[in-house]
Protein backbone atom coordinates (compact mmCIF):
# COMPACT_ATOMS: atom_id res chain seq x y z
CA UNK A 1 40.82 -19.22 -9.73
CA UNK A 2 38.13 -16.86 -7.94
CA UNK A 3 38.13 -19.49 -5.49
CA UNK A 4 41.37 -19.12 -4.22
CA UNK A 5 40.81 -16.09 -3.03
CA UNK A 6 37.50 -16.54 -1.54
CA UNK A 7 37.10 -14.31 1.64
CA UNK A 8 35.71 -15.47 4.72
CA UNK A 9 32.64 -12.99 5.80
CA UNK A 10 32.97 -11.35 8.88
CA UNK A 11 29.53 -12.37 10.14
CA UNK A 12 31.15 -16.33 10.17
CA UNK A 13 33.70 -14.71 12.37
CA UNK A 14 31.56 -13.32 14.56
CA UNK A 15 29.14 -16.05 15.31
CA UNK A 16 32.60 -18.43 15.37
CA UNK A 17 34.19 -16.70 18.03
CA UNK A 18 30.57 -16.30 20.49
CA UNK A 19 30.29 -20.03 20.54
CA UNK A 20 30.52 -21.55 23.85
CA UNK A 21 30.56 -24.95 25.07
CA UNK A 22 32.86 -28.25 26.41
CA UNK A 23 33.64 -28.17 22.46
CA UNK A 24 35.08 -24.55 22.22
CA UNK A 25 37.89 -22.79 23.99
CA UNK A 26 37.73 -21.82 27.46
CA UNK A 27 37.99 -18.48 28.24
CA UNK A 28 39.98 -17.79 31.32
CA UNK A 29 42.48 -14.37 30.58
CA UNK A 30 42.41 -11.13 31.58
CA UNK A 31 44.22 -8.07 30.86
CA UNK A 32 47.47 -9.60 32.85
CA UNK A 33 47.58 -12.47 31.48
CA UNK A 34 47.47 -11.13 27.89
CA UNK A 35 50.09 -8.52 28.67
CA UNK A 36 52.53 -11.20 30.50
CA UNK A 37 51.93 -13.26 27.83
CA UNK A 38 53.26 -11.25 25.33
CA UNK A 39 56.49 -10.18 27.47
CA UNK A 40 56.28 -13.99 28.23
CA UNK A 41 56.80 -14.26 24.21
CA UNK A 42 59.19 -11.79 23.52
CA UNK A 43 61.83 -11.50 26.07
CA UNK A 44 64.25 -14.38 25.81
CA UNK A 45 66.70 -15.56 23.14
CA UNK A 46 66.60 -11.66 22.00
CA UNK A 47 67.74 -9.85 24.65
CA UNK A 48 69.84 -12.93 26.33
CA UNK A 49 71.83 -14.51 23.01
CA UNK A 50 71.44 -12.25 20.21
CA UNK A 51 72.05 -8.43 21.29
CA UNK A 52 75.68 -9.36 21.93
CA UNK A 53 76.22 -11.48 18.24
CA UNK A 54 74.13 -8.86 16.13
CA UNK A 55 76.32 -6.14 17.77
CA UNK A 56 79.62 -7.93 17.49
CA UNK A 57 79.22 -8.47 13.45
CA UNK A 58 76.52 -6.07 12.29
CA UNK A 59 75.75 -2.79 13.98
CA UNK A 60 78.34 -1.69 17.31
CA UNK A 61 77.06 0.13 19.45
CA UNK A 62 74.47 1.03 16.99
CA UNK A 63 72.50 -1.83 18.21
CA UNK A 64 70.78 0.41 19.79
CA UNK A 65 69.12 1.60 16.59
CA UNK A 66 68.68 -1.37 15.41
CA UNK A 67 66.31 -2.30 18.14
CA UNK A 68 64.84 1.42 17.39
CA UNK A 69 64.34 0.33 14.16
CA UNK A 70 62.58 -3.20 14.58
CA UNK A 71 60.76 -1.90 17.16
CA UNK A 72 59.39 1.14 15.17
CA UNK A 73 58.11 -2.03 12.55
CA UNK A 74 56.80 -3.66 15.00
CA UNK A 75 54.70 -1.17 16.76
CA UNK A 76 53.47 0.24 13.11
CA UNK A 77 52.90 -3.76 12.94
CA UNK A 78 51.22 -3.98 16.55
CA UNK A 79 49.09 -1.14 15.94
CA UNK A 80 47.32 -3.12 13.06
CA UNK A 81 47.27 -6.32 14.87
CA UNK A 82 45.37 -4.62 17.49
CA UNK A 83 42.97 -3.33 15.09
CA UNK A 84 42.02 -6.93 13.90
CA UNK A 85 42.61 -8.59 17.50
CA UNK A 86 39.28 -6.56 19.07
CA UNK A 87 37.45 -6.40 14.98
CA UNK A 88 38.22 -9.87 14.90
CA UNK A 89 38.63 -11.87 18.20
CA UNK A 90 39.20 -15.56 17.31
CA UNK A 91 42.75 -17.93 17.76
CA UNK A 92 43.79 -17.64 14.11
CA UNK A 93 45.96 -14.48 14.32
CA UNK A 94 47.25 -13.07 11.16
CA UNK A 95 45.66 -16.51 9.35
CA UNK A 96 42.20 -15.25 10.09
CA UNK A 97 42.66 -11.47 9.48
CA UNK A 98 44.11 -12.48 5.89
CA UNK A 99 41.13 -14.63 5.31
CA UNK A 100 38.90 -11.47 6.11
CA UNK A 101 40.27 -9.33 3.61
CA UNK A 102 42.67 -11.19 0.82
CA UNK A 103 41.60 -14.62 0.51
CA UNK A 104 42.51 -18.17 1.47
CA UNK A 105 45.45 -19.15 -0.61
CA UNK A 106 46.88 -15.74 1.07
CA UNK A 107 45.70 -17.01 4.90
CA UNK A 108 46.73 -20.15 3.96
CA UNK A 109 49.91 -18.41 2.98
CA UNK A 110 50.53 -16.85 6.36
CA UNK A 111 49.32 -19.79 8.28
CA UNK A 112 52.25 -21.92 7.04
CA UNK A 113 54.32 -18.94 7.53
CA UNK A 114 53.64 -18.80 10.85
CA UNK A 115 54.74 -22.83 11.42
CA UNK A 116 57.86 -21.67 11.16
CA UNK A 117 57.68 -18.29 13.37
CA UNK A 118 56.10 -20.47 16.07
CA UNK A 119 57.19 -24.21 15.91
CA UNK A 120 60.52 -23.13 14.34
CA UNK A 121 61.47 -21.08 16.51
CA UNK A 122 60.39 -22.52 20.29
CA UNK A 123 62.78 -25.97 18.54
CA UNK A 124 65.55 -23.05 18.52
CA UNK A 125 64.78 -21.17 21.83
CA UNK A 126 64.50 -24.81 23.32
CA UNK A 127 68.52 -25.32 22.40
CA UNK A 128 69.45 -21.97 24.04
CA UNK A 129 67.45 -23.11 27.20
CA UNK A 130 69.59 -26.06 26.89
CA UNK A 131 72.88 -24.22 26.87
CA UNK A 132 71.87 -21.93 30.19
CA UNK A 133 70.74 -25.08 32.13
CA UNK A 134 74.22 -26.48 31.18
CA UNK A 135 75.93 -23.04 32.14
CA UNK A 136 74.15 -22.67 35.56
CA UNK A 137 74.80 -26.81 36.62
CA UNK A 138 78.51 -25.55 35.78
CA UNK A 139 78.97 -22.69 37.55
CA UNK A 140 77.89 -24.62 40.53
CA UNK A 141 80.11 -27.18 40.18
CA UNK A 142 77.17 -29.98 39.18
CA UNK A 143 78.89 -33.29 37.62
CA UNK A 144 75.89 -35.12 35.59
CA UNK A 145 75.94 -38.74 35.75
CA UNK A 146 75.04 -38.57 31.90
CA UNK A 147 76.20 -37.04 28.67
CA UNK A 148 73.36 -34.03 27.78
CA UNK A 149 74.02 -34.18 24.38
CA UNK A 150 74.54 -37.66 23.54
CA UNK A 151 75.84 -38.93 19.99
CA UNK A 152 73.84 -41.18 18.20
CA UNK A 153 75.30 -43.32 15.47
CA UNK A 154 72.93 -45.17 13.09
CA UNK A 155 74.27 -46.96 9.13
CA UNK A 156 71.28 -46.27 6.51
CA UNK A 157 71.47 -47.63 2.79
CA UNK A 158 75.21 -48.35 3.85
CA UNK A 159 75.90 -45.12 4.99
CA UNK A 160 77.06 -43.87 8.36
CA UNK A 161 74.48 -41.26 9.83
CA UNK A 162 75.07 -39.70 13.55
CA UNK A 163 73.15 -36.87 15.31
CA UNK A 164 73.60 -34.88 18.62
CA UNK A 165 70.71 -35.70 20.81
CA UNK A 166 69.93 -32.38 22.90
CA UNK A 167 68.21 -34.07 26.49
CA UNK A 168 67.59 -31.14 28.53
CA UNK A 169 65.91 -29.41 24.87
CA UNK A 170 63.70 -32.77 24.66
CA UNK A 171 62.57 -32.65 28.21
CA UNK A 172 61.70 -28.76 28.36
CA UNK A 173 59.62 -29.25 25.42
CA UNK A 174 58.02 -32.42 26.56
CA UNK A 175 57.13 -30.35 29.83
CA UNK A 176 55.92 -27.12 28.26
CA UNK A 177 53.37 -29.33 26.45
CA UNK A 178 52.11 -31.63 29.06
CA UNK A 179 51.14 -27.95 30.86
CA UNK A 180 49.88 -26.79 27.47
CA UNK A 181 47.46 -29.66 27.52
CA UNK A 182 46.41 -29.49 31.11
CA UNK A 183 44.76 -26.27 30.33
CA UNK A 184 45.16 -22.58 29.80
CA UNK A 185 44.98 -20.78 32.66
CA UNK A 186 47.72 -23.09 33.87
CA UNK A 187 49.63 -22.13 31.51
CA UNK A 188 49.35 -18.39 31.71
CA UNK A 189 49.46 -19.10 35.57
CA UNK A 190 52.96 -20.30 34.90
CA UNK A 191 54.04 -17.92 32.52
CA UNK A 192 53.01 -14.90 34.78
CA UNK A 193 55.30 -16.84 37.36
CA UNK A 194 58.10 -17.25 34.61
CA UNK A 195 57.85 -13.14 33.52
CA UNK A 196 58.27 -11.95 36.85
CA UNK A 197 61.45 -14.09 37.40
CA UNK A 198 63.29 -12.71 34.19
CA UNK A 199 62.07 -9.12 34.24
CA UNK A 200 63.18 -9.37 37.49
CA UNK A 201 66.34 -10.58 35.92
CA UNK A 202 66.53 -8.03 33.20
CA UNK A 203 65.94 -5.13 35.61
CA UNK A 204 68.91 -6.10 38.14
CA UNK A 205 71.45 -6.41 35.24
CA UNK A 206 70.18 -2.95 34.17
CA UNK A 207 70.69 -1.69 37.97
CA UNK A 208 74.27 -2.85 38.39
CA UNK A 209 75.41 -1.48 34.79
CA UNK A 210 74.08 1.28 35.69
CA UNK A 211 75.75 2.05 38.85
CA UNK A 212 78.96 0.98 36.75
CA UNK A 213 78.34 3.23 34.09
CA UNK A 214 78.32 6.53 36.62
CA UNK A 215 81.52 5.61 38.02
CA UNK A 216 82.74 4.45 35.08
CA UNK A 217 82.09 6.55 32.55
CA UNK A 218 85.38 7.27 30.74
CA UNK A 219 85.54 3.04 30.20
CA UNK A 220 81.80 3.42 28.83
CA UNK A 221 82.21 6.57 26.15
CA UNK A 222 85.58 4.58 25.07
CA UNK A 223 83.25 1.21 24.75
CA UNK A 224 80.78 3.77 22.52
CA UNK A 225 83.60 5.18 20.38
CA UNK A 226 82.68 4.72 17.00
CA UNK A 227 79.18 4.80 17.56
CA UNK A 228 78.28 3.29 14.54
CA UNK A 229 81.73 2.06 12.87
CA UNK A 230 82.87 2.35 9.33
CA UNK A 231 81.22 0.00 7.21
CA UNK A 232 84.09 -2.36 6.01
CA UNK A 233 83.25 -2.71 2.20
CA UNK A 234 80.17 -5.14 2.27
CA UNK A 235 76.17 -5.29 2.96
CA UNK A 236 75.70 -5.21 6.68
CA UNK A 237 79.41 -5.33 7.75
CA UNK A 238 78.52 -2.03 9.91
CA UNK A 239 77.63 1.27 8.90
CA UNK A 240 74.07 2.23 7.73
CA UNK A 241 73.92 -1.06 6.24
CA UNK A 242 75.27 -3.22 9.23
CA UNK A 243 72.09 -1.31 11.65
CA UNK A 244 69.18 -2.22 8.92
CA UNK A 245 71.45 -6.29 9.07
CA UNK A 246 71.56 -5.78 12.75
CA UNK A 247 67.65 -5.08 12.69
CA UNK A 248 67.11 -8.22 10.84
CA UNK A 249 68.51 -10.00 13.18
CA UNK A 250 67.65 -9.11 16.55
CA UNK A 251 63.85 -8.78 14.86
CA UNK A 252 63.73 -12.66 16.41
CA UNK A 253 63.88 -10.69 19.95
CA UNK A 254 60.44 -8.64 19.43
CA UNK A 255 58.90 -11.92 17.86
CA UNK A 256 55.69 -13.28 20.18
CA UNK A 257 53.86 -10.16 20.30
CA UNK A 258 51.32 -11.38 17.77
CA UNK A 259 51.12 -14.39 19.84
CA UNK A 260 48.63 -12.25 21.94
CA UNK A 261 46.21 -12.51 19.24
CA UNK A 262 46.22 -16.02 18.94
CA UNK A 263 45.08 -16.35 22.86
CA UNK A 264 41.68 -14.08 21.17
CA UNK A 265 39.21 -16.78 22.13
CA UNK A 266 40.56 -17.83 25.60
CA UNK A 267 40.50 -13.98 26.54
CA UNK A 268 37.32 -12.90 28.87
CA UNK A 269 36.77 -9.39 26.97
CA UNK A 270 38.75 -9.09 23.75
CA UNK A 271 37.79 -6.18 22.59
CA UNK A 272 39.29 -4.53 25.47
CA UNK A 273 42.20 -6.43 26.83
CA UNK A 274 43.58 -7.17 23.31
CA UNK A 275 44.72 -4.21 21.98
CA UNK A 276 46.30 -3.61 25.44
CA UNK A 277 48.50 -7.11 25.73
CA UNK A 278 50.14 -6.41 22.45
CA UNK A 279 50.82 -2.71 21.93
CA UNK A 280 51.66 -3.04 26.46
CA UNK A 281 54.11 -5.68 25.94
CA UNK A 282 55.67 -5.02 22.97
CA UNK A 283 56.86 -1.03 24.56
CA UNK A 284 57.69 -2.46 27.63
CA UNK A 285 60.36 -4.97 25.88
CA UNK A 286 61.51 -2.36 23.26
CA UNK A 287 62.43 0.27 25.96
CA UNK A 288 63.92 -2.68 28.14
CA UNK A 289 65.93 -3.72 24.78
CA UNK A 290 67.03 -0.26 23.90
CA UNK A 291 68.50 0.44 27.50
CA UNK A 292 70.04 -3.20 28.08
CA UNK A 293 71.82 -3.06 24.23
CA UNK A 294 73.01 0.13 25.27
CA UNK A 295 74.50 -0.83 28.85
CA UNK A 296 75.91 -3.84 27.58
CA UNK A 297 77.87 -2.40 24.59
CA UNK A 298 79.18 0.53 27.24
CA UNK A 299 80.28 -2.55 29.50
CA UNK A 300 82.27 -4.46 27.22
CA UNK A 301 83.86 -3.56 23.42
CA UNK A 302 81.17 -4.66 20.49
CA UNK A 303 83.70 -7.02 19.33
CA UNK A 304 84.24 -9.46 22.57
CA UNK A 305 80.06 -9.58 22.38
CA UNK A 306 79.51 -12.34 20.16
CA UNK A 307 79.57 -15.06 22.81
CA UNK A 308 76.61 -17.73 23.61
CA UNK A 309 75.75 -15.09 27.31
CA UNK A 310 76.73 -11.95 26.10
CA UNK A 311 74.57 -10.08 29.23
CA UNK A 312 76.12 -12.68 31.59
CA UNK A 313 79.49 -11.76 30.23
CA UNK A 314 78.77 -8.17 30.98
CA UNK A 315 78.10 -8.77 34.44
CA UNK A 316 81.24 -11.12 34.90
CA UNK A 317 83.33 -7.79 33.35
CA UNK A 318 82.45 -5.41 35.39
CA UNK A 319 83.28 -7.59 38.83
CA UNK A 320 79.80 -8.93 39.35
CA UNK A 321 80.34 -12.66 38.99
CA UNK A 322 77.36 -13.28 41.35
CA UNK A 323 75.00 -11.86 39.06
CA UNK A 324 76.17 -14.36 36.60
CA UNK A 325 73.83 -16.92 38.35
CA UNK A 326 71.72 -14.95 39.18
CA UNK A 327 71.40 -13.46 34.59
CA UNK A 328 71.26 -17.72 34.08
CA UNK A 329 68.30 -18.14 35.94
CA UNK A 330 66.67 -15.37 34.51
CA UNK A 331 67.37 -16.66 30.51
CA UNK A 332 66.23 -20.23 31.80
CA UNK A 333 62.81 -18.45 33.00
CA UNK A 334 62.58 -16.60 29.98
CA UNK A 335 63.47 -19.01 27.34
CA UNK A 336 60.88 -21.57 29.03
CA UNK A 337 57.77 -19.14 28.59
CA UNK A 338 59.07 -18.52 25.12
CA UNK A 339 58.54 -22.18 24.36
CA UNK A 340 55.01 -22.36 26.10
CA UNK A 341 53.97 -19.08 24.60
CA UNK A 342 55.29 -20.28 20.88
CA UNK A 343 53.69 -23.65 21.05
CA UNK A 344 49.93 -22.44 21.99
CA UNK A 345 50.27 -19.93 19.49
CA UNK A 346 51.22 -22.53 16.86
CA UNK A 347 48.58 -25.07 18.30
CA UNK A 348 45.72 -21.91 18.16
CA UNK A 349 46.61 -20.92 14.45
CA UNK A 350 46.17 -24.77 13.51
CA UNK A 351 43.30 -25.04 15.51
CA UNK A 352 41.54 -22.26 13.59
CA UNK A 353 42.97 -23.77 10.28
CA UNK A 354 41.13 -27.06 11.21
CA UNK A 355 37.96 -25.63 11.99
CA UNK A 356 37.74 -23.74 8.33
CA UNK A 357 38.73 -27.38 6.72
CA UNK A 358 42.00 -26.31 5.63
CA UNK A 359 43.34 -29.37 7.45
CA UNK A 360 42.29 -32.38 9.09
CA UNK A 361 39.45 -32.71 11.95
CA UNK A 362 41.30 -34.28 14.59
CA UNK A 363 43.84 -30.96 14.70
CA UNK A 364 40.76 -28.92 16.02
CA UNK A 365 39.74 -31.85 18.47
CA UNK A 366 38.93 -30.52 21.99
CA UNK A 367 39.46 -32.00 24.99
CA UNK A 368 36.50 -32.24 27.12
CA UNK A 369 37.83 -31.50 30.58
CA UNK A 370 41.13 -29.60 29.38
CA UNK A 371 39.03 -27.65 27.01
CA UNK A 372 42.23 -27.45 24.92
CA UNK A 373 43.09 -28.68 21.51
CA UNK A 374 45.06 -31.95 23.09
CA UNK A 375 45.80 -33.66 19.84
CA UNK A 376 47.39 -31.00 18.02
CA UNK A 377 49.30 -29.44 20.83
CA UNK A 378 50.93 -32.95 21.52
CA UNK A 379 51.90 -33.68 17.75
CA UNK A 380 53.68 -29.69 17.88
CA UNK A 381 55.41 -30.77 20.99
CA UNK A 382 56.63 -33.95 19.14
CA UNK A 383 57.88 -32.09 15.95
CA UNK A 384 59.52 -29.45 18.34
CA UNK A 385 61.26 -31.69 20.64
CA UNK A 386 62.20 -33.49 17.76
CA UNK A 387 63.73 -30.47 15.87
CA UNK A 388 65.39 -29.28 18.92
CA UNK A 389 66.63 -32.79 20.03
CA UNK A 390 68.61 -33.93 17.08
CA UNK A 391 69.17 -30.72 14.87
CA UNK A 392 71.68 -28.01 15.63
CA UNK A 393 69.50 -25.09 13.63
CA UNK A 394 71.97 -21.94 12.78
CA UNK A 395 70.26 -19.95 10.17
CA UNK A 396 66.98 -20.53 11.98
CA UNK A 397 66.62 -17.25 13.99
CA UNK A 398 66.53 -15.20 10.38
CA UNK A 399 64.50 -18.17 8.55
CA UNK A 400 61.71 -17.80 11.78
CA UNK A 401 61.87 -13.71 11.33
CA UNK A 402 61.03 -13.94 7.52
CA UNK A 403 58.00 -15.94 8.13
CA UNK A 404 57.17 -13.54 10.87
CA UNK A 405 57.68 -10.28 8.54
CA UNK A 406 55.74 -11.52 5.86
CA UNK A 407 52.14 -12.31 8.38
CA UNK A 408 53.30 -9.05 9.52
CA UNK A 409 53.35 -7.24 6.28
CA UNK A 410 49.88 -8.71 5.06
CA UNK A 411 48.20 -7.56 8.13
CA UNK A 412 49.49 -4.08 7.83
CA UNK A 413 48.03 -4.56 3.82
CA UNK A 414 45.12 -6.17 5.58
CA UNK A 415 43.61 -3.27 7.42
CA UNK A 416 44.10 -0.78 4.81
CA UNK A 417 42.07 -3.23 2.36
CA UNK A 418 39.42 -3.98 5.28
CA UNK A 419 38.91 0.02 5.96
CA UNK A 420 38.70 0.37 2.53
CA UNK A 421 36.34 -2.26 1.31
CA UNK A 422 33.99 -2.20 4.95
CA UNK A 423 34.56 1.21 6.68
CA UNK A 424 31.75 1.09 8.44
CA UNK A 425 32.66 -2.49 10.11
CA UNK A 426 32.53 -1.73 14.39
CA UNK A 427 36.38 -1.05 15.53
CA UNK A 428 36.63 -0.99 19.17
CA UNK A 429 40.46 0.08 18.58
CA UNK A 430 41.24 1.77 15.48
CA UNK A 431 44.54 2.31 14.27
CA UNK A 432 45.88 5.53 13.80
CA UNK A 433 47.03 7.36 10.58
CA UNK A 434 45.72 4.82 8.02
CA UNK A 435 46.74 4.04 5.46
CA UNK A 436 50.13 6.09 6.97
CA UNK A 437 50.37 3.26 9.42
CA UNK A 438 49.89 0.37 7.51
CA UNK A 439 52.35 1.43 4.75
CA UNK A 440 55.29 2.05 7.04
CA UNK A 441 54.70 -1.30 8.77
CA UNK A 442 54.84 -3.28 5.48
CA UNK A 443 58.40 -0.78 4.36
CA UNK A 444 59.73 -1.28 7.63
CA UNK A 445 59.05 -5.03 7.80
CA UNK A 446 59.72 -5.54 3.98
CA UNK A 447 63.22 -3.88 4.42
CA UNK A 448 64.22 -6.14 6.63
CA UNK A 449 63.15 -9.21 4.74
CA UNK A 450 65.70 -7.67 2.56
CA UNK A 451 68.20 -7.54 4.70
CA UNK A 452 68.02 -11.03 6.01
CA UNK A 453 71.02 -13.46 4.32
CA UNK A 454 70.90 -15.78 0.97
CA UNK A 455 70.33 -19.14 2.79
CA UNK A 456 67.66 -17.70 5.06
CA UNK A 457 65.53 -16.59 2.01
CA UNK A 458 66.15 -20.18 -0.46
CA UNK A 459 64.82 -21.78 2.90
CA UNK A 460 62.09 -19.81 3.45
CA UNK A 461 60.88 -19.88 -0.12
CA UNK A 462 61.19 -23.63 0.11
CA UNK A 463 59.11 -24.30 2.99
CA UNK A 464 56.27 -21.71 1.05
CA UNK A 465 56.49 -24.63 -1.67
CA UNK A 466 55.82 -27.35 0.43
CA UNK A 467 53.19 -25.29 2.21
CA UNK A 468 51.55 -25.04 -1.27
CA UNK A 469 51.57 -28.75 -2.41
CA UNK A 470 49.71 -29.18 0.81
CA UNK A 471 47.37 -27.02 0.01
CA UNK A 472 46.09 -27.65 -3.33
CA UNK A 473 46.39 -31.62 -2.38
CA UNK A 474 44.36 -31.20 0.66
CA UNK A 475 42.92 -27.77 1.56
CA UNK A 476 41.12 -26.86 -1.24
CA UNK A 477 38.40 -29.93 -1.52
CA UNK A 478 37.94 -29.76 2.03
CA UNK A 479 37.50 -25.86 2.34
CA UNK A 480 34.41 -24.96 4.46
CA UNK A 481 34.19 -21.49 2.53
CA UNK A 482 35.09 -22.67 -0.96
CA UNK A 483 32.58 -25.61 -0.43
CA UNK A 484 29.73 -22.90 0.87
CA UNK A 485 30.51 -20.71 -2.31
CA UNK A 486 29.71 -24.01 -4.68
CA UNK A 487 26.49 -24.29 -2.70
CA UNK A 488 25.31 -21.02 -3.35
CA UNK A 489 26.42 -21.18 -7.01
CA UNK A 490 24.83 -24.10 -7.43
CA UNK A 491 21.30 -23.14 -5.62
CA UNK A 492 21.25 -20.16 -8.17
């Protein structure tokens, strides 16, 4: 049983992540592309799709503090990432800073987890791309000479199957991983590129609302009024409990931020520029959140919000149907360096899996020119196109945020344990207030694994189960430190 819990030593880490050579990562980002990587990660779906439907059921206008509130987690969250991220600067994330200080089953734990924040979720964010390439070819009047979501019809055992195949989702996907394996500074290059577009994007809709808003400002309090509105009798049907729902909800828009951490070994000085791409992006995107959230509600009434282009729809109400194009092109941007910032966080967690045995050796193969994990990238991109192809995934958004809240709640636990059991380990960033920190992040982030719907939860606890029989099938006779612990045993 001891074994399960066997903790990978630090020193491992250390000499793990100074390697160099064709057979290791290359390291190619600076402090720019770490912080455009995480605003890469975290502004799309969020701030595009689900402001206006998490306002429209949950919160009102209160949206606003719902984004307070998920961002509060996640900066008590990002603070303790950033802690690990320069202690600890290798590609498995939250996977490697469980393994530190709780044990394998628990990495192993979060690693699976963090299939479905990654994988999962670039499947979903791949469908909403879909829908805003589809809404920009129409509002120019483009006529395809093809159906984009073709039905397919198929009889199995004597019974009639038929699926929705999603063509623009398959081809973004099958493009975000051909420049995934092509290297990594490509693909930050084209991130940076894809930021600047939708920021860009995010800043003009915030420019024009507010103009509105100062000549407007009787339609805007009456668009406010109820702030937060009466709660109608049930759990997250507004009120107190509709802002903590809301939070659940838009959490999926602050999710990526930890996909700083897994660029650790492709960064040039970790220590440094670590701690500045996560705790940099994820304020920039919560004060863009809070201020958008707040326009848009003002705009329109909460209840007309829960549409597939809520911001669009704001700038179509207030006269500016030019924008509308203009609010498409920026989600397409976004949503694309979503998926590329998802995937190579997914591929870098498995990577780091693979070289500690917990799965099979070709996942951490290298290429030898790329100097990227080709094999594994290109089976994610398969699963993910395939996911975002055929299935139409509604409950995903909450399913991907509980797998994200509970990595997040085990690093918080994390470096309480690690200050704890090694204070005297070399921190070149330190997190404030511990263990103050680290036990509001895992409150905050516990709360709203509460708050997140039946369904959401009997999924989530389901893929933890299959997770598991993979693990004791496979992962625990292969296990580099399990197998190094026998050794020792057996030389004394």
């Amino acid at each position: 049983m001891a074994k399960l819990f066997a903790v990978k030593p630090l020193s491992v880490i250390s000499r793990e992540a100074c390697e160099e050579g064709t057979h290791t990562l290359r390291r190619s980002l600076g402090p720019i592309n770490l912080i455009t990587l995480g605003i890469g990660a975290i502004i799309g779906a969020g701030i595009f799709v689900l402001t206006g439907t998490a306002a429209a059921q949950f919160a009102g206008p209160a949206i606003v503090l719902s984004f307070v509130v998920a961002g509060v987690g996640c900066v008590f969250a990002g603070l303790c990432y950033a802690e690990f991220a320069a202690m600890i600067p290798i590609a498995g994330s939250a996977y490697t800073y469980g393994y530190t200080t709780l044990g394998e089953l628990v990495a192993w734990i979060i690693g699976w987890a963090l299939c479905l924040e990654y994988a999962f979720g670039a499947a979903t964010v791949a469908v909403g791309w879909s829908g805003y390439v589809s809404s920009l070819l129409g509002f120019f009047g483009v006529r395809l000479p093809f159906n984009p979501t073709p039905s397919l019809s198929m009889t199995l055992f004597g019974h009639a199957l038929s699926a929705r195949v999603d063509i623009f989702a398959l081809a973004a996907i099958i493009v975000v991983t051909g420049v995934l394996v092509v290297g990594v500074r490509e693909s930050a290059n084209f991130n940076s590129a894809a930021v600047m577009i939708k920021v860009s994007v995010v800043l003009f809709f915030i420019g024009i609302a507010t103009v509105f808003a100062f000549g407007h400002w009787p339609h805007m309090m009456a668009n406010w009024h109820p702030f937060i509105p009466k709660n109608l009798g049930h759990f997250g049907q507004y009120g107190w409990t509709g802002i903590m729902r809301g939070a659940s909800v838009v959490f999926f828009a602050y999710i990526g931020f930890d996909a700083v951490s897994t660029a650790a070994q492709e960064a040039k000085n970790p220590q440094k520029d670590l701690p500045f791409g996560i705790l940099g992006s994820l304020i920039i995107c919560t004060i863009l959140y809070i201020i958008v959230s707040g326009l848009l509600t003002g705009l329109k009434s909460y209840t007309t919000l829960n549409t597939p282009a809520p911001v669009a729809d704001g700038a179509a109400a207030i006269g500016a149907t030019w924008g509308v194009c203009l609010i498409d092109l920026g989600a397409i941007a976004g949503l694309a360096s979503v998926m590329l910032v998802m995937i190579l966080g997914q591929t870098r967690v498995l990577y780091t899996m693979s070289c500690d045995g917990l799965l099979p050796r070709w996942v951490g193969r290298i290429h030898p020119r790329f100097r990227t994990p080709w094999l594994i990238t290109m089976a994610v991109g398969v699963l993910v196109a395939f996911l975002a192809a055929f299935f139409n995934i509604s409950f995903l958004g909450q399913l991907v945020s509980l797998g994200t809240l509970l990595a997040f709640t085990i690093v918080c636990l994390g470096v309480w344990v690690m200050r704890v059991r090694q204070p005297d380990v070399p921190r070149p960033f330190r997190t404030p207030w511990v263990p103050l920190v680290p036990i509001l992040g895992m409150i905050i982030s516990t709360a709203l694994m509460v708050s997140t719907d039946l369904p959401a939860k009997i999924g989530f606890f389901s893929w933890l189960i299959i997770g598991l029989l993979i693990y004791f099938g496979y992962s625990t006779r292969h296990s580099k430190v399990q197998n190094a612990a026998v050794q020792v045993t057996q030389g004394k």
